[in-house]
PDB file of N, CA and C in Angstrom:
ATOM      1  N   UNK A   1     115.518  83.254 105.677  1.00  0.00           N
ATOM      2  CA  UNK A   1     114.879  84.494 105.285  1.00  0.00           C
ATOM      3  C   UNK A   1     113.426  84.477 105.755  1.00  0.00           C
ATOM      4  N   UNK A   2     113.146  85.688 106.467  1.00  0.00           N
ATOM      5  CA  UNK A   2     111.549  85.988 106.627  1.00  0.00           C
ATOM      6  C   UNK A   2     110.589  86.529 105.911  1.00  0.00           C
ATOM      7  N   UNK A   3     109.706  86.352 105.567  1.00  0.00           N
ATOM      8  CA  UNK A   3     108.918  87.923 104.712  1.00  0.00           C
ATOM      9  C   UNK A   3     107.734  88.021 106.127  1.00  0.00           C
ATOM     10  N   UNK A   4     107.497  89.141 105.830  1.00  0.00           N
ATOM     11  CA  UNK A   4     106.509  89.905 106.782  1.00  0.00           C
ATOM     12  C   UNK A   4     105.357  89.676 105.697  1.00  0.00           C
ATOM     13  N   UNK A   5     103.868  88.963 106.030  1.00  0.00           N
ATOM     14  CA  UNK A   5     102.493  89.229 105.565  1.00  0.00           C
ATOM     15  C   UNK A   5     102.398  90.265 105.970  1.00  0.00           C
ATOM     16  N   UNK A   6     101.596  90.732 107.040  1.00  0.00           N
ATOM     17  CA  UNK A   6     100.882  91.552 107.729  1.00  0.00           C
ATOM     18  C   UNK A   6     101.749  91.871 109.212  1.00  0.00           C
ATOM     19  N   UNK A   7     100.533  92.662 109.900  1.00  0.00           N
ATOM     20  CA  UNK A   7     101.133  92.871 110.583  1.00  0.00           C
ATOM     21  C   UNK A   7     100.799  92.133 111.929  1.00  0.00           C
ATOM     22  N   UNK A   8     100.449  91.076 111.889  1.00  0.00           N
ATOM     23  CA  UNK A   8     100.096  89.760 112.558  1.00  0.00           C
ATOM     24  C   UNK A   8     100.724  88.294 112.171  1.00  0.00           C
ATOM     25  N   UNK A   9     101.226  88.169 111.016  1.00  0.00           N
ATOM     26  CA  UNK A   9     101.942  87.402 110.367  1.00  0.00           C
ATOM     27  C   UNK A   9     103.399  86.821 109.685  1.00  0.00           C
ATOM     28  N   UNK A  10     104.201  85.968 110.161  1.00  0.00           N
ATOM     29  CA  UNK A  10     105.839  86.658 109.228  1.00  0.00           C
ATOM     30  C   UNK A  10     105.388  84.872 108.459  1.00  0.00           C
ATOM     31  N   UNK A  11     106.354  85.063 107.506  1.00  0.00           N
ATOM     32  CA  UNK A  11     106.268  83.008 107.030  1.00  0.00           C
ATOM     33  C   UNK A  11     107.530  83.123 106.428  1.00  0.00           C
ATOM     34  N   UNK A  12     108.721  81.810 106.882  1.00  0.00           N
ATOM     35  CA  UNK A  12     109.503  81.137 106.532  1.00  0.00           C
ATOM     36  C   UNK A  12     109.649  80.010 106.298  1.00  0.00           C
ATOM     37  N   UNK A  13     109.873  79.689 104.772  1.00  0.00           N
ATOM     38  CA  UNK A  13     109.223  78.678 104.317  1.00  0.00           C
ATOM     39  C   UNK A  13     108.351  78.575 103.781  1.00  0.00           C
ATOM     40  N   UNK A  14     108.028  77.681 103.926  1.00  0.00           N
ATOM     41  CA  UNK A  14     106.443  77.290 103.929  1.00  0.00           C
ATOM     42  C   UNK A  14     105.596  77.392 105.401  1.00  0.00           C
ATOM     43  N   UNK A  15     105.936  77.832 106.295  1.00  0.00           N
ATOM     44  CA  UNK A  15     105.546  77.805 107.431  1.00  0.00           C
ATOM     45  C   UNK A  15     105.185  79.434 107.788  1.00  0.00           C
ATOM     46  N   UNK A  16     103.993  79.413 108.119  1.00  0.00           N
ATOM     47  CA  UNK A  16     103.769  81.125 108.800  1.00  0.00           C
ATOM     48  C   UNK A  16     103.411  81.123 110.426  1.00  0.00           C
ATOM     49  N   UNK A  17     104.160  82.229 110.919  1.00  0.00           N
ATOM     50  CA  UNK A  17     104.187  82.379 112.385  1.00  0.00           C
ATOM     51  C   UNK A  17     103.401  83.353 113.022  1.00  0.00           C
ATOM     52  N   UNK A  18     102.813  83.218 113.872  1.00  0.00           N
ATOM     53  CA  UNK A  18     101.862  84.682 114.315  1.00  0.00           C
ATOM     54  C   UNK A  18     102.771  85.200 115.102  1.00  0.00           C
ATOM     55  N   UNK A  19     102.322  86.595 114.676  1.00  0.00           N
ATOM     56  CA  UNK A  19     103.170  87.742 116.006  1.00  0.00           C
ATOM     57  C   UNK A  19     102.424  87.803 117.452  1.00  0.00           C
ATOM     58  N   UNK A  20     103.201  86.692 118.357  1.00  0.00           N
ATOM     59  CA  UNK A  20     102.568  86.155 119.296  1.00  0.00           C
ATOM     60  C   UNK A  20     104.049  85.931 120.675  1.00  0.00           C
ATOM     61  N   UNK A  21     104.018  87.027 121.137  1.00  0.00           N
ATOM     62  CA  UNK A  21     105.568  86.475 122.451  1.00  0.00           C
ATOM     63  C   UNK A  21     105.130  85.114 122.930  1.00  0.00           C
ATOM     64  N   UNK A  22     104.123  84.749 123.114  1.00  0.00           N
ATOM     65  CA  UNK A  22     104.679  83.327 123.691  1.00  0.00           C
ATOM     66  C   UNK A  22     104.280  82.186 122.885  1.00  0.00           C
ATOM     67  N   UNK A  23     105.054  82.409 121.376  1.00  0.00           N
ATOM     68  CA  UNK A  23     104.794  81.516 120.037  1.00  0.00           C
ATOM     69  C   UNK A  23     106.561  81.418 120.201  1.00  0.00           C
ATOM     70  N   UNK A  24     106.945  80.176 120.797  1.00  0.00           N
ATOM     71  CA  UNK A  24     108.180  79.605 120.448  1.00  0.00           C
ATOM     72  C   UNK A  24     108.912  79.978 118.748  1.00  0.00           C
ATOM     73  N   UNK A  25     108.140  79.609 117.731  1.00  0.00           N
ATOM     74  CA  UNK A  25     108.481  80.497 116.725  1.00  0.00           C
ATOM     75  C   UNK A  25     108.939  81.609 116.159  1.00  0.00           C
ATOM     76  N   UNK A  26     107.607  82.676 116.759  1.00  0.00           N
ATOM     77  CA  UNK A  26     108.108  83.849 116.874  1.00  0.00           C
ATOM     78  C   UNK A  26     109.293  84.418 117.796  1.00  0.00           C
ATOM     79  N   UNK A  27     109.573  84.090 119.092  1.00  0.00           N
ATOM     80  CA  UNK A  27     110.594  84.126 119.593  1.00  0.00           C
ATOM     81  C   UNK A  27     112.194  84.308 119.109  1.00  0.00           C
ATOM     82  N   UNK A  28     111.943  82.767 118.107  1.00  0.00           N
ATOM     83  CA  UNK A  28     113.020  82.399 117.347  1.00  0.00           C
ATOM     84  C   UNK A  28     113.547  83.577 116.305  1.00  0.00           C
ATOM     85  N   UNK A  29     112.292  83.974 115.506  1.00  0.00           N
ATOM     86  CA  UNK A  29     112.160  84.777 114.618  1.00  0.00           C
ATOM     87  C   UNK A  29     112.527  85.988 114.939  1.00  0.00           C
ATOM     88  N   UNK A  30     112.663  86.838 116.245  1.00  0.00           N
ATOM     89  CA  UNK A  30     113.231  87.325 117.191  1.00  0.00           C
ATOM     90  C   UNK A  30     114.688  87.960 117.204  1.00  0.00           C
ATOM     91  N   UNK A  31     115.318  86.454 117.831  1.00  0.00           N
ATOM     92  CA  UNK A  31     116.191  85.970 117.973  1.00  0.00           C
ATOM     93  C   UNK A  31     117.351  85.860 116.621  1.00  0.00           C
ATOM     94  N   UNK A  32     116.584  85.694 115.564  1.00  0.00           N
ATOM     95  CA  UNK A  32     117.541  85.422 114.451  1.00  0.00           C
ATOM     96  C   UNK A  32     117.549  86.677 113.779  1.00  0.00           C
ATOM     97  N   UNK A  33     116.419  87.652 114.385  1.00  0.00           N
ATOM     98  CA  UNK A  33     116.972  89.107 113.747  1.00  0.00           C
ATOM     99  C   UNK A  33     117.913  89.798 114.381  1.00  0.00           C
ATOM    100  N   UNK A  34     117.580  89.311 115.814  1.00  0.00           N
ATOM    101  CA  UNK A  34     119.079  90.140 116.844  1.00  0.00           C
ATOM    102  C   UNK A  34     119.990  89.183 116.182  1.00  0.00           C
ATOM    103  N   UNK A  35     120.360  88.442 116.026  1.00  0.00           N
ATOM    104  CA  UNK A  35     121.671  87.873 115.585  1.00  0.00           C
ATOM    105  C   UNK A  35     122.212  88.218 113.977  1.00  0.00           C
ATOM    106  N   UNK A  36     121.527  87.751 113.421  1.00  0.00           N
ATOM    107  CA  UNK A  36     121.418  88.318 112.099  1.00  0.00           C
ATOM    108  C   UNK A  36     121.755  89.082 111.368  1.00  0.00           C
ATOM    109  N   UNK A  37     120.436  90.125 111.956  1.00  0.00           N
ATOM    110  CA  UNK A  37     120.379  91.740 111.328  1.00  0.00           C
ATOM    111  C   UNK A  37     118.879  91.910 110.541  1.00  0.00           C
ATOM    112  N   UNK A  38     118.754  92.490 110.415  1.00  0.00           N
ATOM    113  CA  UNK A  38     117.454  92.819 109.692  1.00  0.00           C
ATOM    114  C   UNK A  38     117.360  92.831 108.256  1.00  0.00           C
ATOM    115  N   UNK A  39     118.172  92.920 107.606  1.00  0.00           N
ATOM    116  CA  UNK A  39     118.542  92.107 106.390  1.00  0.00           C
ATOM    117  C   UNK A  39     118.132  90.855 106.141  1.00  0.00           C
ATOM    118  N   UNK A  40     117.916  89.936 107.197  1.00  0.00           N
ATOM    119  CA  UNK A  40     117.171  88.938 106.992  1.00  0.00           C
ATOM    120  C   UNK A  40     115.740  88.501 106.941  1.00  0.00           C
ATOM    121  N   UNK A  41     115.072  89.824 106.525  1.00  0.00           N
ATOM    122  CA  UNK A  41     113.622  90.006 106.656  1.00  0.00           C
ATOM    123  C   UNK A  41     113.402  90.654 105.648  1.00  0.00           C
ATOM    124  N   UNK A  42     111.931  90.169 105.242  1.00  0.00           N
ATOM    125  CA  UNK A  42     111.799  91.100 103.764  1.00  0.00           C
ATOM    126  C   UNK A  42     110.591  91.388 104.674  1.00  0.00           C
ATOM    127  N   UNK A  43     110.196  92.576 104.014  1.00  0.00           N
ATOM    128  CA  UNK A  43     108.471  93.534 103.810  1.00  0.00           C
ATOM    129  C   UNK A  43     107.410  93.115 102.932  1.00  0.00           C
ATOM    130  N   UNK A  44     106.259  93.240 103.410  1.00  0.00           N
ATOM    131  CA  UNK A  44     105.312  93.034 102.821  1.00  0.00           C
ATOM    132  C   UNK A  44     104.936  93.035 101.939  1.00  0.00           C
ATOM    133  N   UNK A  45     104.158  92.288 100.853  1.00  0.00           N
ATOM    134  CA  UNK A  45     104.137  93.436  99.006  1.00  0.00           C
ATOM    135  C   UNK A  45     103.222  94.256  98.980  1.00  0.00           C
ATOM    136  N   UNK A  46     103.179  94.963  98.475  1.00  0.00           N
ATOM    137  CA  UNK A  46     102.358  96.211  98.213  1.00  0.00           C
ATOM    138  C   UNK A  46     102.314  96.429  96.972  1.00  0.00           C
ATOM    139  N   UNK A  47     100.981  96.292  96.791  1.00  0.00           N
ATOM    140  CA  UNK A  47      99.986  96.065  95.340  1.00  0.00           C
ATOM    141  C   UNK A  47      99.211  98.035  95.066  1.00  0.00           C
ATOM    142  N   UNK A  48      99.502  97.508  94.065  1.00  0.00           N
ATOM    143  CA  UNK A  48      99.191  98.602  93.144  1.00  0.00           C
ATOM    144  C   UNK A  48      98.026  98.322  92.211  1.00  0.00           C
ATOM    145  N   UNK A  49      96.998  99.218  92.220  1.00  0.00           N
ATOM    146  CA  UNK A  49      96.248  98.661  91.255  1.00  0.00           C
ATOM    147  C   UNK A  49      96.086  99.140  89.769  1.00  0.00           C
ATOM    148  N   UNK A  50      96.131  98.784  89.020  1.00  0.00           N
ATOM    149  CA  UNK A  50      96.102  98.924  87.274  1.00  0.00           C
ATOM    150  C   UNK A  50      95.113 100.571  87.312  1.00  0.00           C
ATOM    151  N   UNK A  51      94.923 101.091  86.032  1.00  0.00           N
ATOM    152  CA  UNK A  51      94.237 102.053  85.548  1.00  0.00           C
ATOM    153  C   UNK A  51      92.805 101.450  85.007  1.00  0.00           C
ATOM    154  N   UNK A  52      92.832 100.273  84.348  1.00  0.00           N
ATOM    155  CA  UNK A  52      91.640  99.877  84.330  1.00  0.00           C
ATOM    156  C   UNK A  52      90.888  99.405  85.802  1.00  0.00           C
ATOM    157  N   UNK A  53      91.481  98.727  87.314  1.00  0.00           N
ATOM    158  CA  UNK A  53      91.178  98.345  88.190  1.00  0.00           C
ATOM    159  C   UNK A  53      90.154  99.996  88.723  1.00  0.00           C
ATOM    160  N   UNK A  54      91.404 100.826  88.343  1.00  0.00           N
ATOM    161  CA  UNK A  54      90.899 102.117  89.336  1.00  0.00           C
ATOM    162  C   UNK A  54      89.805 102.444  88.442  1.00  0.00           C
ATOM    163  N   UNK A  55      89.719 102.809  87.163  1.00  0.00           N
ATOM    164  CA  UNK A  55      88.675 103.485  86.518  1.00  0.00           C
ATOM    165  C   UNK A  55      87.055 102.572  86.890  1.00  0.00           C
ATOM    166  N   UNK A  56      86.919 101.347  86.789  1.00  0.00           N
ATOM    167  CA  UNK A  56      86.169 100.649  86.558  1.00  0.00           C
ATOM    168  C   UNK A  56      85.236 100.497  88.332  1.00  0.00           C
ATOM    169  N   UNK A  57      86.049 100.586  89.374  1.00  0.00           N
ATOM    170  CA  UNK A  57      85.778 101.923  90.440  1.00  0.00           C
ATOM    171  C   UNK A  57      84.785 102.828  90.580  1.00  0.00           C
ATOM    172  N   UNK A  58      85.210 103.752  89.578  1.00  0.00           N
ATOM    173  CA  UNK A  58      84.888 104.961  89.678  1.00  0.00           C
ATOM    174  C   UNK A  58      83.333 105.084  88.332  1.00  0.00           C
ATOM    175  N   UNK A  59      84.209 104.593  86.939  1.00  0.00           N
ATOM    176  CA  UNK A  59      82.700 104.293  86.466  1.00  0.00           C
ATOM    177  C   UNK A  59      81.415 104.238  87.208  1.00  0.00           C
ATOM    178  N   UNK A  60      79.874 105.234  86.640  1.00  0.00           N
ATOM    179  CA  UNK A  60      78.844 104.649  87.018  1.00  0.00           C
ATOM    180  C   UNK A  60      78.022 103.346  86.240  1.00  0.00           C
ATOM    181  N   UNK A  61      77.335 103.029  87.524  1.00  0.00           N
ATOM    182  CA  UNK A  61      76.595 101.311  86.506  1.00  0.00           C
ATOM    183  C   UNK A  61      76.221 101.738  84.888  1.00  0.00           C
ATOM    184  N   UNK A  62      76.310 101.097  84.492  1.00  0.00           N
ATOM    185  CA  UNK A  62      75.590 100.721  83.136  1.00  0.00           C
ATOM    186  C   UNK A  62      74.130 101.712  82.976  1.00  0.00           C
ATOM    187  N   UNK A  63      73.273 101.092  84.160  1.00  0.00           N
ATOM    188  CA  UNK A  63      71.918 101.634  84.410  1.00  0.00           C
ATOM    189  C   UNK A  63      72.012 103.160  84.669  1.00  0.00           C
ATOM    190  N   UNK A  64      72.755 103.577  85.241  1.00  0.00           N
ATOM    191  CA  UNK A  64      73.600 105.115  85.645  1.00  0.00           C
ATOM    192  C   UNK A  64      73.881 105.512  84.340  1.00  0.00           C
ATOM    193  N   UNK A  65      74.862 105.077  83.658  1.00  0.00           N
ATOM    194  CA  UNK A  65      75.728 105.949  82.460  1.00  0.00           C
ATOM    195  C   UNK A  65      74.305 106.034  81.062  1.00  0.00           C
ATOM    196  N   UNK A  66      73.215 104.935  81.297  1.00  0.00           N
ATOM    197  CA  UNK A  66      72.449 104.928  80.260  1.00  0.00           C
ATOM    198  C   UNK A  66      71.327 105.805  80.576  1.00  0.00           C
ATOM    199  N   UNK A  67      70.630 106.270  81.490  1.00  0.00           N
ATOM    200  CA  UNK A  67      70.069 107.159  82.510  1.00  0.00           C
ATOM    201  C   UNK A  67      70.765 108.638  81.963  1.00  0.00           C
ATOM    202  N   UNK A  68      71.935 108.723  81.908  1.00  0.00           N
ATOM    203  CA  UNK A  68      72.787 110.091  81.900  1.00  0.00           C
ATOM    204  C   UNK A  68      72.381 110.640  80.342  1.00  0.00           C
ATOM    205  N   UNK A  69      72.855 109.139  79.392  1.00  0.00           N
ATOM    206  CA  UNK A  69      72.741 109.772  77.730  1.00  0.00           C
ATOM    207  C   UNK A  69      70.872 110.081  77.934  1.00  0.00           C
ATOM    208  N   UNK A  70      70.313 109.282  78.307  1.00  0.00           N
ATOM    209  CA  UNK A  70      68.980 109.735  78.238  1.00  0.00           C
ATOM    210  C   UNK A  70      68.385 111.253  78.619  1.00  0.00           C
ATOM    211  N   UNK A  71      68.876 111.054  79.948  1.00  0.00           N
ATOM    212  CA  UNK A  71      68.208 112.441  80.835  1.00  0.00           C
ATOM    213  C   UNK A  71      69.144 113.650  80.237  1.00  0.00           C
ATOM    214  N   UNK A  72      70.285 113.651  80.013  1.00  0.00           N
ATOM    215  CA  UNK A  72      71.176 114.688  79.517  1.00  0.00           C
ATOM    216  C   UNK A  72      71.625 114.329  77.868  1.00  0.00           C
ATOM    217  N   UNK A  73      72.680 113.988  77.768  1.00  0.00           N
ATOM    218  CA  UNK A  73      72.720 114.047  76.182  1.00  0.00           C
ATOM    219  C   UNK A  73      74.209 112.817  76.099  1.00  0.00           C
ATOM    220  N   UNK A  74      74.017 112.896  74.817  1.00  0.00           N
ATOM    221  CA  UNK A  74      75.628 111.923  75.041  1.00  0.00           C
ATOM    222  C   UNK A  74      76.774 112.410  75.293  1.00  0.00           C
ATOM    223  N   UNK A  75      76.669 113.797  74.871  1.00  0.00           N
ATOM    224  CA  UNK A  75      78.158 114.970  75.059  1.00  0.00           C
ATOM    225  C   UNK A  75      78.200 114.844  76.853  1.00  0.00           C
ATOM    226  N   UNK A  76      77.371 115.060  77.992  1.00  0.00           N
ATOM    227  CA  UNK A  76      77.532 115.300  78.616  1.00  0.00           C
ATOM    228  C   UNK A  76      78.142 113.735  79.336  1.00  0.00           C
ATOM    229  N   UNK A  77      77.738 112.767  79.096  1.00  0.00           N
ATOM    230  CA  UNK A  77      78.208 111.326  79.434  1.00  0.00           C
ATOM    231  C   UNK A  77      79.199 111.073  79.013  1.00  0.00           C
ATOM    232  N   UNK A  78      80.013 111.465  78.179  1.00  0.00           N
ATOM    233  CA  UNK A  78      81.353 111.545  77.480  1.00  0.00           C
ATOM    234  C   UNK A  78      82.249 112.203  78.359  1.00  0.00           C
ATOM    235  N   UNK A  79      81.620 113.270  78.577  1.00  0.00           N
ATOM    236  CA  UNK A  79      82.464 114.614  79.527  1.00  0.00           C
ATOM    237  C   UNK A  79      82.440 113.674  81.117  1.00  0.00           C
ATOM    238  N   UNK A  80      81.416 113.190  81.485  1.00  0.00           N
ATOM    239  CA  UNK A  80      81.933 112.245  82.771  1.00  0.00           C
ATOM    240  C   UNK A  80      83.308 110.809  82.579  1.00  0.00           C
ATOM    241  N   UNK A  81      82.987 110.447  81.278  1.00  0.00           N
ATOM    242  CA  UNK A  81      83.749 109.344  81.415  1.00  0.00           C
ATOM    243  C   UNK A  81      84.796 109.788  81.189  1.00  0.00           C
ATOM    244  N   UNK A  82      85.041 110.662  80.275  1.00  0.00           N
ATOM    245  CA  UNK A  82      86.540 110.960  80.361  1.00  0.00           C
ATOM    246  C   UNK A  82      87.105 111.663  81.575  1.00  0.00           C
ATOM    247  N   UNK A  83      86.310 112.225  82.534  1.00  0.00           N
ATOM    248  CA  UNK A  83      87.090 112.643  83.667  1.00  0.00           C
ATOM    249  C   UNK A  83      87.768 111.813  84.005  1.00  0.00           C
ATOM    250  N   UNK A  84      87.320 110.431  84.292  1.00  0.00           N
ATOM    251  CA  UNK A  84      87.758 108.968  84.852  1.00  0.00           C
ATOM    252  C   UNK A  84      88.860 108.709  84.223  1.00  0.00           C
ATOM    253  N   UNK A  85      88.521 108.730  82.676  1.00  0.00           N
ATOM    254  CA  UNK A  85      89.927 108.089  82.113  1.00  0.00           C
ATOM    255  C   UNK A  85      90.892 109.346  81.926  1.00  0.00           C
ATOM    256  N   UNK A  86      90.541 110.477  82.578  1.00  0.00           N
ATOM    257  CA  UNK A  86      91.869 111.576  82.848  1.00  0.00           C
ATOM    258  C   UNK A  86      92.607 111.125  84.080  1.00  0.00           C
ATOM    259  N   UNK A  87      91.724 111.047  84.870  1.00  0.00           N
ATOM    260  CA  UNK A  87      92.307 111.218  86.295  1.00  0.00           C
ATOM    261  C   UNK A  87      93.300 109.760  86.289  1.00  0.00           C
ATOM    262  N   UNK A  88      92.516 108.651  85.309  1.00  0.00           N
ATOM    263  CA  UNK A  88      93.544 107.395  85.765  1.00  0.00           C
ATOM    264  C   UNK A  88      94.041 106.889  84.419  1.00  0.00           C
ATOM    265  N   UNK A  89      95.233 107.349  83.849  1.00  0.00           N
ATOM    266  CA  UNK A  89      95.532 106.615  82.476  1.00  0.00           C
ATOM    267  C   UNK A  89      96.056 105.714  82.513  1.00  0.00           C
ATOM    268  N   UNK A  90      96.564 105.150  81.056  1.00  0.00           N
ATOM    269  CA  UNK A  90      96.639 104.239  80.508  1.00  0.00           C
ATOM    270  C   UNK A  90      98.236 103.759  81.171  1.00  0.00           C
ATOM    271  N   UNK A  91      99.010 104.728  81.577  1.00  0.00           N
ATOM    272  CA  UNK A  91     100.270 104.378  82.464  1.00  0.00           C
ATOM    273  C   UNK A  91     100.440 104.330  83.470  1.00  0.00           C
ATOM    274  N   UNK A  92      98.883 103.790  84.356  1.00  0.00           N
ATOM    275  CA  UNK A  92      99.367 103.451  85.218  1.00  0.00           C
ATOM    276  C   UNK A  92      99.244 102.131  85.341  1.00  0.00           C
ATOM    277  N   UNK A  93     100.373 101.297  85.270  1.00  0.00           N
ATOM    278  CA  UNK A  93     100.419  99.928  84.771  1.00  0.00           C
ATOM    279  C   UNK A  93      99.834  98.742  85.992  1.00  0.00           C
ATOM    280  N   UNK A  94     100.306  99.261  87.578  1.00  0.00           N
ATOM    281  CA  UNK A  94      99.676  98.979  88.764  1.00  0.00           C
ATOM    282  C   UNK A  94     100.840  97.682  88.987  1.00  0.00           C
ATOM    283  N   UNK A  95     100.903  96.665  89.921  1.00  0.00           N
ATOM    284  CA  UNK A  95     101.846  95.763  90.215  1.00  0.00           C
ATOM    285  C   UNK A  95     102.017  95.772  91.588  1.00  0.00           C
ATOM    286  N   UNK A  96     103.427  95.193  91.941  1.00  0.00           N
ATOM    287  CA  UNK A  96     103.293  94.480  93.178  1.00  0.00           C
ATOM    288  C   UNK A  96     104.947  94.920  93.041  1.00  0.00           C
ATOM    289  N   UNK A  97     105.211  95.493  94.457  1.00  0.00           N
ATOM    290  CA  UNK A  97     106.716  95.209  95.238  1.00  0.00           C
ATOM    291  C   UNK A  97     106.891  94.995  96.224  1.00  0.00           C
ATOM    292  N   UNK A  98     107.825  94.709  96.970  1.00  0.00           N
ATOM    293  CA  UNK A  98     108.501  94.802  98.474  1.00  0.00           C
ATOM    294  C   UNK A  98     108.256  95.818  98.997  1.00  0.00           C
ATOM    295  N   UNK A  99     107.734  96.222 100.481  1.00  0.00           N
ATOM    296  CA  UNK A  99     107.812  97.522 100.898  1.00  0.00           C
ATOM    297  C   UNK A  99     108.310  97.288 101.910  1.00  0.00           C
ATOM    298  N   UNK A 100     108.784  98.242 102.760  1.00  0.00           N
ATOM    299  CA  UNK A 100     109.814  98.489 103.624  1.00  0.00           C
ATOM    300  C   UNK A 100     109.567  97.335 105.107  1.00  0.00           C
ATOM    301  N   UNK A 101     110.650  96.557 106.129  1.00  0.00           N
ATOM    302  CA  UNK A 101     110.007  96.191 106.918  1.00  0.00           C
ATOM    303  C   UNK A 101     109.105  97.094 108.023  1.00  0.00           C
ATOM    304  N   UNK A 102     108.380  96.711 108.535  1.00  0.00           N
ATOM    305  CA  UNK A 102     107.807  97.466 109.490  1.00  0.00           C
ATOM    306  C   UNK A 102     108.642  97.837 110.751  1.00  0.00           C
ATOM    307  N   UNK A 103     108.323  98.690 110.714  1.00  0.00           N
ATOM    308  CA  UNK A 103     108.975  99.317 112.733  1.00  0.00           C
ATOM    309  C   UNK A 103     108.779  98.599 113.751  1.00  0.00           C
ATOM    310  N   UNK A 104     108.055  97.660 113.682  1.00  0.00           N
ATOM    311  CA  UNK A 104     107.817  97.087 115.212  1.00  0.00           C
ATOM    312  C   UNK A 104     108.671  95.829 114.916  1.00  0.00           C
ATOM    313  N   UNK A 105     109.568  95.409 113.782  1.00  0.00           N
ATOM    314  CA  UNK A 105     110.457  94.256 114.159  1.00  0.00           C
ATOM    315  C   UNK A 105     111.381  94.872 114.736  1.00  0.00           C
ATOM    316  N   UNK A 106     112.054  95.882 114.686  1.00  0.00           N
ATOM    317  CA  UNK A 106     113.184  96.473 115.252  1.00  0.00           C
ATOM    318  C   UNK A 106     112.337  96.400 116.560  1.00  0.00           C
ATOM    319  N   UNK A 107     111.790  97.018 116.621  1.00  0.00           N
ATOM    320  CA  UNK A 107     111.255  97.631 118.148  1.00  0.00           C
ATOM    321  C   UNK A 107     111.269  96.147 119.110  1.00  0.00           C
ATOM    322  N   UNK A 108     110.868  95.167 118.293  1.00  0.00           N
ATOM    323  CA  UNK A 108     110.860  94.157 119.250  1.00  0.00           C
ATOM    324  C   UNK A 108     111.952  93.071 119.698  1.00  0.00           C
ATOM    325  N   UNK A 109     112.521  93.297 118.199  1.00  0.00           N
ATOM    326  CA  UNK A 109     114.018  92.957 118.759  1.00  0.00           C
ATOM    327  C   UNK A 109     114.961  93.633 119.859  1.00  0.00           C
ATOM    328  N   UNK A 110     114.523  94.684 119.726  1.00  0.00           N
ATOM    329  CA  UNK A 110     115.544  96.031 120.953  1.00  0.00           C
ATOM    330  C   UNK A 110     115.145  95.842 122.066  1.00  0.00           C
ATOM    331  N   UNK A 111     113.468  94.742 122.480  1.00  0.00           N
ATOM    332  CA  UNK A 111     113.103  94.389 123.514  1.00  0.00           C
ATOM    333  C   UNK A 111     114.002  93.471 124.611  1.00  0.00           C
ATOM    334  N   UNK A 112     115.053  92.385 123.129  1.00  0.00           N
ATOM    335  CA  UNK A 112     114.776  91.549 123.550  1.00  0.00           C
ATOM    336  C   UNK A 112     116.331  92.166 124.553  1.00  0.00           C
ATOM    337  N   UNK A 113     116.915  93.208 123.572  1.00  0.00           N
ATOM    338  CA  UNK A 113     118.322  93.519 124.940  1.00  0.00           C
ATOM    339  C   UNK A 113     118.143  94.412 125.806  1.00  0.00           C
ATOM    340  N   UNK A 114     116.652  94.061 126.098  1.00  0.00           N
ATOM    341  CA  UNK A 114     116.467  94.807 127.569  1.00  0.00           C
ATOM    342  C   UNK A 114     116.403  94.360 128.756  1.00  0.00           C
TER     343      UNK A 114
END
């Protein structure tokens, strides 16, 4: 089995291969998808980030939000922060899956029956 890092990278094993034609490895790696199938390759993970990751983002500094109750009032610093915690709630839990393989393993396998 392969997983795809990036799109410079596959690792089987413990071993990672660069996407490199004249990397004997990669070749192989190639080779065992034309034979194979592509089923034998997983996709990259793709991370998601939490509601606290995103809000905390978007928050202004400390020095900013304390500036705001000063120069404006606390109602109006309230009314900013909760935009934040509208736009990003509490469900979005964020995580990590498999995403699809990329197009250029096919593509380069279809090279190789040319």
């Amino acid at each position: 089995m392969y997983k795809i890092i990036n799109d410079y990278q596959i690792r089987k094993d413990n071993s990672f291969i660069p996407r490199d034609p004249s990397n004997s490895d990669y070749q192989q790696f190639l080779q065992d998808v034309k034979d194979q199938g592509i089923g034998i390759v997983e996709g990259p993970d793709v991370t998601t980030e939490s509601y606290a990751q995103l809000r905390s983002k978007e928050y202004p500094s400390l020095e900013d939000q304390l500036d705001k109750i000063y120069h404006s009032t606390l109602t109006a610093w309230k009314a900013d922060i909760k935009a934040v915690k509208d736009k990003y709630p509490k469900t979005i839990t964020g995580g990590s899956t498999v995403g699809d393989v990329p197009a250029w393993v096919q593509t380069e396998v279809d090279k190789l029956n040319s």
